[in-house]
Structures are given as structure tokens and as C-alpha cells.
C-alpha atoms as a PDB file:
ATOM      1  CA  UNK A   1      11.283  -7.217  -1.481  1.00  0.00           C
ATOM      2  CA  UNK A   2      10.586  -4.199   0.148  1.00  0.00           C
ATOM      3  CA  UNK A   3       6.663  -5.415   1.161  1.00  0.00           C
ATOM      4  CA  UNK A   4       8.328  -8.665   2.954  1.00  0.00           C
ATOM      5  CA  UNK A   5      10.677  -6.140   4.718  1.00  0.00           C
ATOM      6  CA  UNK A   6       8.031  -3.829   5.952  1.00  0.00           C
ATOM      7  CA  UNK A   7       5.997  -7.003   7.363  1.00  0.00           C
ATOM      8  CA  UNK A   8       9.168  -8.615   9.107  1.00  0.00           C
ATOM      9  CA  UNK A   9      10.087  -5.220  10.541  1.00  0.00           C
ATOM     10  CA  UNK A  10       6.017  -5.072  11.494  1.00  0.00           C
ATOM     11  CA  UNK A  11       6.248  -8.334  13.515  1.00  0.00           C
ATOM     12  CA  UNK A  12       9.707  -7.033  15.376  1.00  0.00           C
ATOM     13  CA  UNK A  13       7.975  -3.680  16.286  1.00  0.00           C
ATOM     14  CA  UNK A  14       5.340  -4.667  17.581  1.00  0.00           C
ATOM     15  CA  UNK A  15       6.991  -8.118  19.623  1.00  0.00           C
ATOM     16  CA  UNK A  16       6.070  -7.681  22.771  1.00  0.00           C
ATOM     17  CA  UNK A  17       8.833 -10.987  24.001  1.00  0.00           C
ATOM     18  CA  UNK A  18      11.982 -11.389  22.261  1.00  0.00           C
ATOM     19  CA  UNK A  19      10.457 -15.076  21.335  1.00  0.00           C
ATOM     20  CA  UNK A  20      11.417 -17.695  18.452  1.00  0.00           C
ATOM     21  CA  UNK A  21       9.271 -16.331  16.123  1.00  0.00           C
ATOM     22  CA  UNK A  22      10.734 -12.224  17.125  1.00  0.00           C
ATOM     23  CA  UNK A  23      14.665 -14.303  16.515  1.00  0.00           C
ATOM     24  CA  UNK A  24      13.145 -16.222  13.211  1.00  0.00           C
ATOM     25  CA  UNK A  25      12.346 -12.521  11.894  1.00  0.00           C
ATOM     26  CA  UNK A  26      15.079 -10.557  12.635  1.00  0.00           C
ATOM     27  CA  UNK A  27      17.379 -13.877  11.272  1.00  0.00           C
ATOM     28  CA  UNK A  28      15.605 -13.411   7.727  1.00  0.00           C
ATOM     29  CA  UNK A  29      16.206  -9.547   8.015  1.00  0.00           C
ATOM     30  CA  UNK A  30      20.134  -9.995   8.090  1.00  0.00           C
ATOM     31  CA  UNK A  31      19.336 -12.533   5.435  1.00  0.00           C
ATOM     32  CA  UNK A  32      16.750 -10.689   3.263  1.00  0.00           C
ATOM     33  CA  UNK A  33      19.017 -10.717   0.425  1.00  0.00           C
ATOM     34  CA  UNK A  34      19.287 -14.498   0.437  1.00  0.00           C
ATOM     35  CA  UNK A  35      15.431 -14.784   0.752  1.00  0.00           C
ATOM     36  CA  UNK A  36      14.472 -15.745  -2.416  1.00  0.00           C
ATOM     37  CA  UNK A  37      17.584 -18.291  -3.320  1.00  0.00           C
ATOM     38  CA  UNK A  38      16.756 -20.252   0.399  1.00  0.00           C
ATOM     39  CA  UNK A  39      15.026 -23.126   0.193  1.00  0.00           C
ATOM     40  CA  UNK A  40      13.272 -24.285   3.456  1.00  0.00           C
ATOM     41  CA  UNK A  41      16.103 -26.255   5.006  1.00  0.00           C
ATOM     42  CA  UNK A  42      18.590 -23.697   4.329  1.00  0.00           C
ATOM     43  CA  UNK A  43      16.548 -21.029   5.960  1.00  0.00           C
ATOM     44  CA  UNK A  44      16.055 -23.210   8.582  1.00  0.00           C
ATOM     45  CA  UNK A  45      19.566 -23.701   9.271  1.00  0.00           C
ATOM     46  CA  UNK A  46      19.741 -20.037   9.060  1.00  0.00           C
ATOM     47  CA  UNK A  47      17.273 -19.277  11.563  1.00  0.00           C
ATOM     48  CA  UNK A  48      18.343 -22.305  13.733  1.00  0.00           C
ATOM     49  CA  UNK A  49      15.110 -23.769  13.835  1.00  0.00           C
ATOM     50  CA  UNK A  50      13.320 -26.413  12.566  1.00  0.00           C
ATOM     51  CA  UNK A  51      11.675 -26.403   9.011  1.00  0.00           C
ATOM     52  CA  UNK A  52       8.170 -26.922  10.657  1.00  0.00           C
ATOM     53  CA  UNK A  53       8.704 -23.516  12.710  1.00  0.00           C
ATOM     54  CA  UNK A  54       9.687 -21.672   9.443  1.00  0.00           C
ATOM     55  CA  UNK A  55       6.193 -22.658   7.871  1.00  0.00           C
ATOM     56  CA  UNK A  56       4.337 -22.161  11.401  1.00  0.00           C
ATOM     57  CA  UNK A  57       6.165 -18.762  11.388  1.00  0.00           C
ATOM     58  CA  UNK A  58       5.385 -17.485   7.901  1.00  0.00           C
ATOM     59  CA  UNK A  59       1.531 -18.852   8.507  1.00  0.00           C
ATOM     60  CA  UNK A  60       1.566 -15.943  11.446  1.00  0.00           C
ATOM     61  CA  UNK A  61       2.636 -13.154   9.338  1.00  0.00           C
ATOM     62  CA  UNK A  62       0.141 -13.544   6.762  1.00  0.00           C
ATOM     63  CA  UNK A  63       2.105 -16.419   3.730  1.00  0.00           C
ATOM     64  CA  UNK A  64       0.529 -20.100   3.836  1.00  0.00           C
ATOM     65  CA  UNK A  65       4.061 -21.473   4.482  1.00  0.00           C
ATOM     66  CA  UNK A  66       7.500 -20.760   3.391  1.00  0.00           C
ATOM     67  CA  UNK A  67       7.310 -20.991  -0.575  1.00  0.00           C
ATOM     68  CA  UNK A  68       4.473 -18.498  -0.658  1.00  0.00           C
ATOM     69  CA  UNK A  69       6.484 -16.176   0.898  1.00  0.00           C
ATOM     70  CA  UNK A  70       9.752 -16.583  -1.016  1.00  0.00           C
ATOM     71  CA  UNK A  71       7.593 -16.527  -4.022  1.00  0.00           C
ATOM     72  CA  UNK A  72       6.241 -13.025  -2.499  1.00  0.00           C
ATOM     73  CA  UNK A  73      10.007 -11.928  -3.002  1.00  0.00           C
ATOM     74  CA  UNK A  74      10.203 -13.525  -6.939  1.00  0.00           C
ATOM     75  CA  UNK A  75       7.502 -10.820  -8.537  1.00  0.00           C
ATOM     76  CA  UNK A  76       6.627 -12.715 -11.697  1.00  0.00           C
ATOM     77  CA  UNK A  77       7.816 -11.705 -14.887  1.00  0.00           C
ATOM     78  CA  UNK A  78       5.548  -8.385 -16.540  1.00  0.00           C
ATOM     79  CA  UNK A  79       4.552  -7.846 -13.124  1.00  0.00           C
ATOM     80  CA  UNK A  80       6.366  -4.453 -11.144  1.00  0.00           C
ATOM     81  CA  UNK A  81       5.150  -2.800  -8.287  1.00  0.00           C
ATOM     82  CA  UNK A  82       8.748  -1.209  -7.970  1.00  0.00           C
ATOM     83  CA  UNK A  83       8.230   2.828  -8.161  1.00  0.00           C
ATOM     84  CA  UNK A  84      11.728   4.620 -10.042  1.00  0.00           C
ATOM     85  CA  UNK A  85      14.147   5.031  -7.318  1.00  0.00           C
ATOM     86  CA  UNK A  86      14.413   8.575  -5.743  1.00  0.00           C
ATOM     87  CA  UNK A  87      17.868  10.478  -6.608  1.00  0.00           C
ATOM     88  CA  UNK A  88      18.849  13.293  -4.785  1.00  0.00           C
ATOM     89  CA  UNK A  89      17.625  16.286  -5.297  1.00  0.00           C
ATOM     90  CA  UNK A  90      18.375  19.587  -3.917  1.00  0.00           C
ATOM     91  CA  UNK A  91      16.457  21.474  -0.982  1.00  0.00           C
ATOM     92  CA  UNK A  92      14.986  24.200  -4.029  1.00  0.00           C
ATOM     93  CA  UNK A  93      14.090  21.541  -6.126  1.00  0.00           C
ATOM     94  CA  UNK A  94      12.687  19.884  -3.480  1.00  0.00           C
ATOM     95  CA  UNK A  95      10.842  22.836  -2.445  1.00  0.00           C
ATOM     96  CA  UNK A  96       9.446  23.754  -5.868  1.00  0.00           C
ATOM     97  CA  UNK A  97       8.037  20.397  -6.395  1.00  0.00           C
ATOM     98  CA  UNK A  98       6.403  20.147  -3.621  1.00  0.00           C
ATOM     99  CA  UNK A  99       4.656  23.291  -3.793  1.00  0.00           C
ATOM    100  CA  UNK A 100       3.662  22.207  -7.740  1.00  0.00           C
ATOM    101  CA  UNK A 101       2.108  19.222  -6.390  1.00  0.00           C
ATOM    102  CA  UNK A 102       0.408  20.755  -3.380  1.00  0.00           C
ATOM    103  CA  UNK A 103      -1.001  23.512  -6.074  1.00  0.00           C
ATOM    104  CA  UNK A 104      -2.404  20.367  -7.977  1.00  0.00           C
ATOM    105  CA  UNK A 105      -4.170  19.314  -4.503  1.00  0.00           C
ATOM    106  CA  UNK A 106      -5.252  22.949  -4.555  1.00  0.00           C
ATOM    107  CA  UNK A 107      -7.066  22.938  -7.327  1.00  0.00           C
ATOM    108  CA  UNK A 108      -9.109  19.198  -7.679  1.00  0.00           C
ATOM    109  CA  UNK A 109     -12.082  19.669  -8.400  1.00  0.00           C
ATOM    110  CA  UNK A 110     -15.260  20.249  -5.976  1.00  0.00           C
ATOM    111  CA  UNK A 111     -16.841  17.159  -7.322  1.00  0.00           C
ATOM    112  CA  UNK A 112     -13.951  15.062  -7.171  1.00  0.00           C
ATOM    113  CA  UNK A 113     -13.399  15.663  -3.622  1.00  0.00           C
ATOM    114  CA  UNK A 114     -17.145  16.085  -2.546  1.00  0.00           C
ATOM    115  CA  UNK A 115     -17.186  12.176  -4.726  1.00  0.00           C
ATOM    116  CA  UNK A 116     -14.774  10.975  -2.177  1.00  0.00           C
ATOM    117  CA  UNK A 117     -15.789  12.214   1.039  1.00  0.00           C
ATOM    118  CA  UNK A 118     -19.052  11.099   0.067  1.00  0.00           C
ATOM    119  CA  UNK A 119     -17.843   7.422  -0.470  1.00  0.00           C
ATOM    120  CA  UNK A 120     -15.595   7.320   2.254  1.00  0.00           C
ATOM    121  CA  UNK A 121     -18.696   8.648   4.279  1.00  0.00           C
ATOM    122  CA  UNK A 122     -20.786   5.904   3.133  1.00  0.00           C
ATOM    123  CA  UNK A 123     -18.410   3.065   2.698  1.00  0.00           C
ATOM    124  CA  UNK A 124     -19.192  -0.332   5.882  1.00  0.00           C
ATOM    125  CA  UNK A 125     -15.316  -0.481   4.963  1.00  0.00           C
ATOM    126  CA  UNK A 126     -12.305   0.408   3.492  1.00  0.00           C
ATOM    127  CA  UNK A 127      -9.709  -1.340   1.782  1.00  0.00           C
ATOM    128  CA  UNK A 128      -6.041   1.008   1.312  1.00  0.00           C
ATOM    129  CA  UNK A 129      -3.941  -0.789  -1.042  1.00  0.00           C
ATOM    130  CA  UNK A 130      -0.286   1.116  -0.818  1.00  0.00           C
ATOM    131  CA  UNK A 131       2.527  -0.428  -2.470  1.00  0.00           C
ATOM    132  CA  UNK A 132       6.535  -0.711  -1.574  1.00  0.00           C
ATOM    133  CA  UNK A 133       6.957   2.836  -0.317  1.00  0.00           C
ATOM    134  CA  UNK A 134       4.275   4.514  -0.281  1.00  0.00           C
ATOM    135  CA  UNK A 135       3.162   1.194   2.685  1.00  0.00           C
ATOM    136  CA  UNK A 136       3.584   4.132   4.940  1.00  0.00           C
ATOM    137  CA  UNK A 137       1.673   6.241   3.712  1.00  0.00           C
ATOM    138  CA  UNK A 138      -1.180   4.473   3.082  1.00  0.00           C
ATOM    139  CA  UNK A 139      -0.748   3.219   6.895  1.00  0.00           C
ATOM    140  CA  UNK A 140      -1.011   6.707   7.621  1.00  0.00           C
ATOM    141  CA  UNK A 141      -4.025   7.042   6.108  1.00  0.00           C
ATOM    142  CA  UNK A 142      -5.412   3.976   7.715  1.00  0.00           C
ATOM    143  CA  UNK A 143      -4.601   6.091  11.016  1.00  0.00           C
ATOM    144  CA  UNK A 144      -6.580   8.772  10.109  1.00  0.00           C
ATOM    145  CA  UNK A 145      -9.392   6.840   8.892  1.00  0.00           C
ATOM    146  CA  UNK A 146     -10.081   5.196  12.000  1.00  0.00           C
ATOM    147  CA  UNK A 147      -9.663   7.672  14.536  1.00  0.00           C
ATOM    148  CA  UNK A 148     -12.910   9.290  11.916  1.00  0.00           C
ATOM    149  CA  UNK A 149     -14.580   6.168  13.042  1.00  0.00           C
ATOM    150  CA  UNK A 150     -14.087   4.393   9.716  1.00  0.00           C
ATOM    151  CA  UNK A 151     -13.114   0.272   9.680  1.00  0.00           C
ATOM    152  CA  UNK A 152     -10.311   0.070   7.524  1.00  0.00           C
ATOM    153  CA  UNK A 153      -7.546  -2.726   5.928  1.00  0.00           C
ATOM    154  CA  UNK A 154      -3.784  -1.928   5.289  1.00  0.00           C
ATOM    155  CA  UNK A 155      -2.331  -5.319   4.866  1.00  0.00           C
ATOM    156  CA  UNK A 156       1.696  -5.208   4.108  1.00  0.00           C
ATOM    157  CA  UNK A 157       1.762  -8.778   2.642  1.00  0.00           C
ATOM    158  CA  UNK A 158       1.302  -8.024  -1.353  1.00  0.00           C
ATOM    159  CA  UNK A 159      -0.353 -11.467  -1.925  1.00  0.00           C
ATOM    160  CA  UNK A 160      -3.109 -10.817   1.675  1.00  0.00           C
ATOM    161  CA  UNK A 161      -3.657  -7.408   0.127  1.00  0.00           C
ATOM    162  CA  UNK A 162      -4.469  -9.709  -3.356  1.00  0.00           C
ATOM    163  CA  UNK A 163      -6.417 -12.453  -1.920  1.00  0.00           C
ATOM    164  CA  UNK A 164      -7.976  -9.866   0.691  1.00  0.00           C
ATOM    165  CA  UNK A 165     -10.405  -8.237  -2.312  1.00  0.00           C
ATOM    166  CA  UNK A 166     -12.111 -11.172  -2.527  1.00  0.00           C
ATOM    167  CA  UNK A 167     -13.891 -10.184   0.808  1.00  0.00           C
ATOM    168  CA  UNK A 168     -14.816  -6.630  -0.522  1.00  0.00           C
ATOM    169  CA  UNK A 169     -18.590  -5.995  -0.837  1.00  0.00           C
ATOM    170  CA  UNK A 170     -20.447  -3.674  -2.617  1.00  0.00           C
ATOM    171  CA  UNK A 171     -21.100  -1.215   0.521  1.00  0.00           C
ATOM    172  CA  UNK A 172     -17.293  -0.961   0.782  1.00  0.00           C
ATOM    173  CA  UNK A 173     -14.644   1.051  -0.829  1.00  0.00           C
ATOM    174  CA  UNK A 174     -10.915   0.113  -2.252  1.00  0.00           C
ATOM    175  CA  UNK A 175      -8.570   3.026  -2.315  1.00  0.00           C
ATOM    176  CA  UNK A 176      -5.161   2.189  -3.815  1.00  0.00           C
ATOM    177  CA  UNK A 177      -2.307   4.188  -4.300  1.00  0.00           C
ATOM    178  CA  UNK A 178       0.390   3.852  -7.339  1.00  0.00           C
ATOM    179  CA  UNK A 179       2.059   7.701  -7.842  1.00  0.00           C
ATOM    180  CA  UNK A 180       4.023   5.890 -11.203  1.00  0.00           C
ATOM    181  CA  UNK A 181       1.376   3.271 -12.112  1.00  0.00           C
ATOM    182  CA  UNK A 182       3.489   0.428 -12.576  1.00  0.00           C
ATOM    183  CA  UNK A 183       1.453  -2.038 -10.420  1.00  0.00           C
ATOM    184  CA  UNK A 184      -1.315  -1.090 -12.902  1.00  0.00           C
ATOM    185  CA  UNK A 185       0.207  -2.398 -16.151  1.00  0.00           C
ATOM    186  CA  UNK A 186      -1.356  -3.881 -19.030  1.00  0.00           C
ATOM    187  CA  UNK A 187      -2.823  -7.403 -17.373  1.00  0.00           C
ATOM    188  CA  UNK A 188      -0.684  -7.057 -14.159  1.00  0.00           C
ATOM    189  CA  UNK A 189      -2.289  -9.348 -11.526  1.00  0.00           C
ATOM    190  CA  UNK A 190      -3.204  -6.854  -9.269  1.00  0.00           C
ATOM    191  CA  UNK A 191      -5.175  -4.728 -11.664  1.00  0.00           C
ATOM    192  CA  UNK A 192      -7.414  -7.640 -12.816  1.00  0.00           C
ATOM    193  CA  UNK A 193      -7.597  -8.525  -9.238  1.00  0.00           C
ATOM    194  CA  UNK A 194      -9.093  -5.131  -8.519  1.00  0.00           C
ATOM    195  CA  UNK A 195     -11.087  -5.237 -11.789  1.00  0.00           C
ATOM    196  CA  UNK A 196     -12.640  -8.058 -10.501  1.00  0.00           C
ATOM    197  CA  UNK A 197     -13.561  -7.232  -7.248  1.00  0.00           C
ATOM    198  CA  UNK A 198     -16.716  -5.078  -6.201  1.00  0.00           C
ATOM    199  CA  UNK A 199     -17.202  -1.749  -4.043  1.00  0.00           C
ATOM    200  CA  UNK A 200     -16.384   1.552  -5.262  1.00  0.00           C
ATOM    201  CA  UNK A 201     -12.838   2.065  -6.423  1.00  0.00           C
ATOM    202  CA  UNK A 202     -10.499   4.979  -5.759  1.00  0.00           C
ATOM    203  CA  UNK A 203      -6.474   5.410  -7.292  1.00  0.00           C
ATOM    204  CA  UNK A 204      -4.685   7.971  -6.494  1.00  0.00           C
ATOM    205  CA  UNK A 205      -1.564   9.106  -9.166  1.00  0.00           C
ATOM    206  CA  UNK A 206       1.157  11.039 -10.479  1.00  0.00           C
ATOM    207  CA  UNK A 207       0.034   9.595 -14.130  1.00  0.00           C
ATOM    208  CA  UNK A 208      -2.021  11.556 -16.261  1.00  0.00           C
ATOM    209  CA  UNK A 209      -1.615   8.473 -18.489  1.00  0.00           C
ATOM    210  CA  UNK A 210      -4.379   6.600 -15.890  1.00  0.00           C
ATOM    211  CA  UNK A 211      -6.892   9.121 -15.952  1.00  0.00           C
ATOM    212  CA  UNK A 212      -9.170   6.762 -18.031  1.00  0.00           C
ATOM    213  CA  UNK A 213      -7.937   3.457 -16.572  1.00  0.00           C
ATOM    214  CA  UNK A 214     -10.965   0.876 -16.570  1.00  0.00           C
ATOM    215  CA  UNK A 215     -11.307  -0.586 -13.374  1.00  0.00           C
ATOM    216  CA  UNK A 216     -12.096   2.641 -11.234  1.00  0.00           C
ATOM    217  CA  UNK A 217     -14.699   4.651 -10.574  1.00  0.00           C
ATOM    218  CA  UNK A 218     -12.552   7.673 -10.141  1.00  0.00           C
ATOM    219  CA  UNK A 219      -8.888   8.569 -10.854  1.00  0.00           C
ATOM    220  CA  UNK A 220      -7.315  11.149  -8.931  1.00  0.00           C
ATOM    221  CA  UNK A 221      -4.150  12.802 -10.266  1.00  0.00           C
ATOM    222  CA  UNK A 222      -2.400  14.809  -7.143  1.00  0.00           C
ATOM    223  CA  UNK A 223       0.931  15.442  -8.382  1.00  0.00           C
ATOM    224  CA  UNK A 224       3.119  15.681 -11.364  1.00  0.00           C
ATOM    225  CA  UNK A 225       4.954  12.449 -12.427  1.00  0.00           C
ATOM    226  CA  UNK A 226       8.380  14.557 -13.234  1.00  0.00           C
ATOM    227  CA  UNK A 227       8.165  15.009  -9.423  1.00  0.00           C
ATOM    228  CA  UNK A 228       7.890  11.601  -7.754  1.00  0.00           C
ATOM    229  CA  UNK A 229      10.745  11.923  -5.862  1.00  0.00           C
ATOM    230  CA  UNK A 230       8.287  14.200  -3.281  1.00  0.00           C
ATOM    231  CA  UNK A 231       5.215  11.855  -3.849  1.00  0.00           C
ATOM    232  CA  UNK A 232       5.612  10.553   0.130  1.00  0.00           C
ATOM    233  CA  UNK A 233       5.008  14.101   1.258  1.00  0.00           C
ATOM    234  CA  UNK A 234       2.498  14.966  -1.427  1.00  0.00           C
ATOM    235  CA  UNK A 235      -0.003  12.599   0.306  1.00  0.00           C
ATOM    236  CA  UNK A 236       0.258  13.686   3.295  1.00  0.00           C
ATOM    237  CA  UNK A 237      -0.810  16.726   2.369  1.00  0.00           C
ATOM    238  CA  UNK A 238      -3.598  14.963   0.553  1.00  0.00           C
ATOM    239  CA  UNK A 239      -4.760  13.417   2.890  1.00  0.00           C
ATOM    240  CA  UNK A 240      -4.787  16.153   4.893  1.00  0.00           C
ATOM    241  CA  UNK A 241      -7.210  17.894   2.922  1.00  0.00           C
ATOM    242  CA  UNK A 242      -9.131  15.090   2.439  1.00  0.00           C
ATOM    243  CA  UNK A 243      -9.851  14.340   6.159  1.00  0.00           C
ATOM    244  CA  UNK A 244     -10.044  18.384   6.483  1.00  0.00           C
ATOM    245  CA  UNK A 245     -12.731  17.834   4.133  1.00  0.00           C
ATOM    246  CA  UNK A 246     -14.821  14.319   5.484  1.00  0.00           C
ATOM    247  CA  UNK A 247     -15.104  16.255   8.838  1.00  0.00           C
ATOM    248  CA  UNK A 248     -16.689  19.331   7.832  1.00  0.00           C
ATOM    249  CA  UNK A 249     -19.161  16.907   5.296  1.00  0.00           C
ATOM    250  CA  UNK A 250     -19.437  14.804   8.229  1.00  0.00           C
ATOM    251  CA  UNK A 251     -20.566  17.595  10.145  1.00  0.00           C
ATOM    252  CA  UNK A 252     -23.306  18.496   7.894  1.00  0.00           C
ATOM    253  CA  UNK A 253     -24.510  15.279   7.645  1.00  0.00           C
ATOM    254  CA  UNK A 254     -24.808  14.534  11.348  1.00  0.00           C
END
């Protein structure tokens, strides 16, 4: 639910004319809990337009018509990318678990990060795959990617980010991010998706549980699970270092 939100809100930020397809979009957002009981005439109705500009509509941001994208809302049974929800916590807990994590960032290991510079470094492009809400984050990374001069993808449709590794060659790189590792269960679609698809292959975690998970090259564990509910601001700082890191490699290598 929360990937379909982050697209529709996507295609409102970024409107530059308060069009049919900007009104179709922010009609499904003050429906999005109805989303996934509509069918095509009743969202139609809904959006007071016809059922052809519904399909025309979800074509634009990224679904091959309507049913693909309610679909994207109905996960399939066994399959979760949902992360445990976030409760409260107070500003010292907060506090200490962010400085745990940030110690674990502290102390990766030389050749993990020298690894990952290094492929980043050498990668013709890079695939992020960030999930629910950590989509930020991994936008964010995107962000700082680029402005380094690297071509990357950050897709927010679930099902484009699937279909979308297809396209990944061996000279590229697939970084995806899952701080609870629930989109990587036991024959979940999206791990035998990556599985299957070539380049080198990055996660980074919360799990110790994933450190031998078969499908990556490398497994990167930069926080403790027990503290999740900081995992947004743990990357940042990750990928702080990181980039810290690629530009002074980069430097060398120039």
C-alpha cells in the first residue's frame, strides 16, 4: 500500500498542471483505502472519468492498466515487504540506539567497505531497490549517487522495480535495502527475482540472520534489529560514510 502511495504522491509533486491525470491521482489518494476492493468502473466513477483514462493513467505511472495496479495493493499470500511498525520511543532511547547503530557503521570492516566503493566505482549502473519506508531513503541515496556521476534506478512501483532486473547486466550493480528482511523470505518473489538476475549484488540489514543469504555477493549488517525503529536515520549516516568513502577512492583512482 504504502509503494502505490509514494508513486501517486510522486506524480502530484512533481505535476507541473493541475491536469486529469494530477485530479485522477489525488481522487485515488482520498480513496487509497478502497483501492484494492474497486473494480475499474467503480474507480472510474470515483475519479469521474472514463474507464479508458483509468488504464491510460495507471500505464503513465509505471502499472500496465488498472488490475496490475490494484493487484500491486493485494501482496500475495507468503509474500511481506511490510517492515514492524515503529512505536514510540523516547528521545534517550532514541538517542542510544542510534549511537549503537552508528558504532556498528563505525566499525565494518575495511574490506567490506573498500568491496563496495570498489563496485559502486566500477558498476555502468546501479539498481537501489528500497522498500515501503525506507523508498526514501534509498531515493536519497539515488541523490547522492548521481551527483558522484553514477547512472542510477529508484523505481517506487514494487512490480517496475521486479520486472526492472531483467535489464540488469553483468557490469552493473543491485543494491537493495530490507533493515527486517521480510521481503527476503523463504521463496518470496522478489528474492528469486534478484537470485535470478545478474550484476553484483549488495543488501544492506538489521538481520544478522541474512548474513549468509544466497543470492548476494555481500551482506552488510549496519544496525541492530532490536533497534529498527531508528533504521531511517541509520542510513543516512551510512550512506554518508559510504559516499565519504567513494570520493576519497575515487580520488585515488583518478
Amino acid at each position: 500500500m504504502e509503494q502505490l502511495i509514494y508513486t501517486l504522491l510522486a506524480y502530484i509533486n512533481n505535476s507541473l498542471n493541475k491536469d486529469i491525470n494530477y485530479n485522477i491521482a489525488k481522487s485515488m489518494l482520498e480513496n487509497i483505502d478502497k483501492i484494492e476492493s474497486f473494480s475499474l468502473d467503480s474507480v472510474s466513477e470515483a475519479c469521474n472519468v472514463a474507464p479508458s483514462t483509468i488504464n491510460r493513467f495507471c500505464k503513465r505511472i509505471g502499472f500496465k492498466n488498472f488490475s496490475h495496479m490494484r493487484n500491486s495493493v493485494a501482496i500475495p499470500a507468503g509474500f511481506s515487504i511490510q517492515e514492524q511498525a515503529d512505536h514510540g520511543i523516547t528521545t534517550p532511547s532514541f538517542l542510544k540506539q542510534l549511537e549503537e547503530n552508528s558504532k556498528m557503521i563505525d566499525e565494518i570492516a575495511e574490506s567490506q567497505l573498500e568491496w563496495i566503493v570498489q563496485q559502486i566505482k566500477q558498476s555502468k549502473k546501479i539498481v537501489i531497490l528500497g522498500f515501503e519506508k525506507h523508498q526514501i531513503q534509498a531515493m536519497e541515496l539515488q541523490k547522492k549517487l548521481v551527483l558522484l556521476g553514477k547512472l542510477c534506478e529508484c523505481g517506487t512501483n514494487l512490480y517496475k522495480q521486479m520486472d526492472g532486473l531483467s535489464d540488469v547486466t553483468d557490469a552493473d550493480m543491485i543494491i537493495t535495502i530490507s533493515i527486517q528482511g521480510n521481503i527476503l523470505s523463504h521463496n518470496s518473489i522478489i528474492l528469486e527475482k534478484i537470485k535470478a538476475a545478474r550484476g553484483k549484488k549488495l543488501l544492506l540489514t538489521f538481520s544478522n540472520e541474512l548474513e549468509q543469504l544466497e543470492g548476494f555477493h555481500q551482506v552488510l549488517q549496519c544496525g541492530r534489529i532490536e533497534n529498527s525503529s531508528v533504521s531511517s536515520y541509520t542510513l543516512l549516516r551510512l550512506f554518508d560514510v559510504l559516499m565519504n568513502r567513494y570520493q576519497r577512492y575515487d580520488s585515488n583512482w583518478s
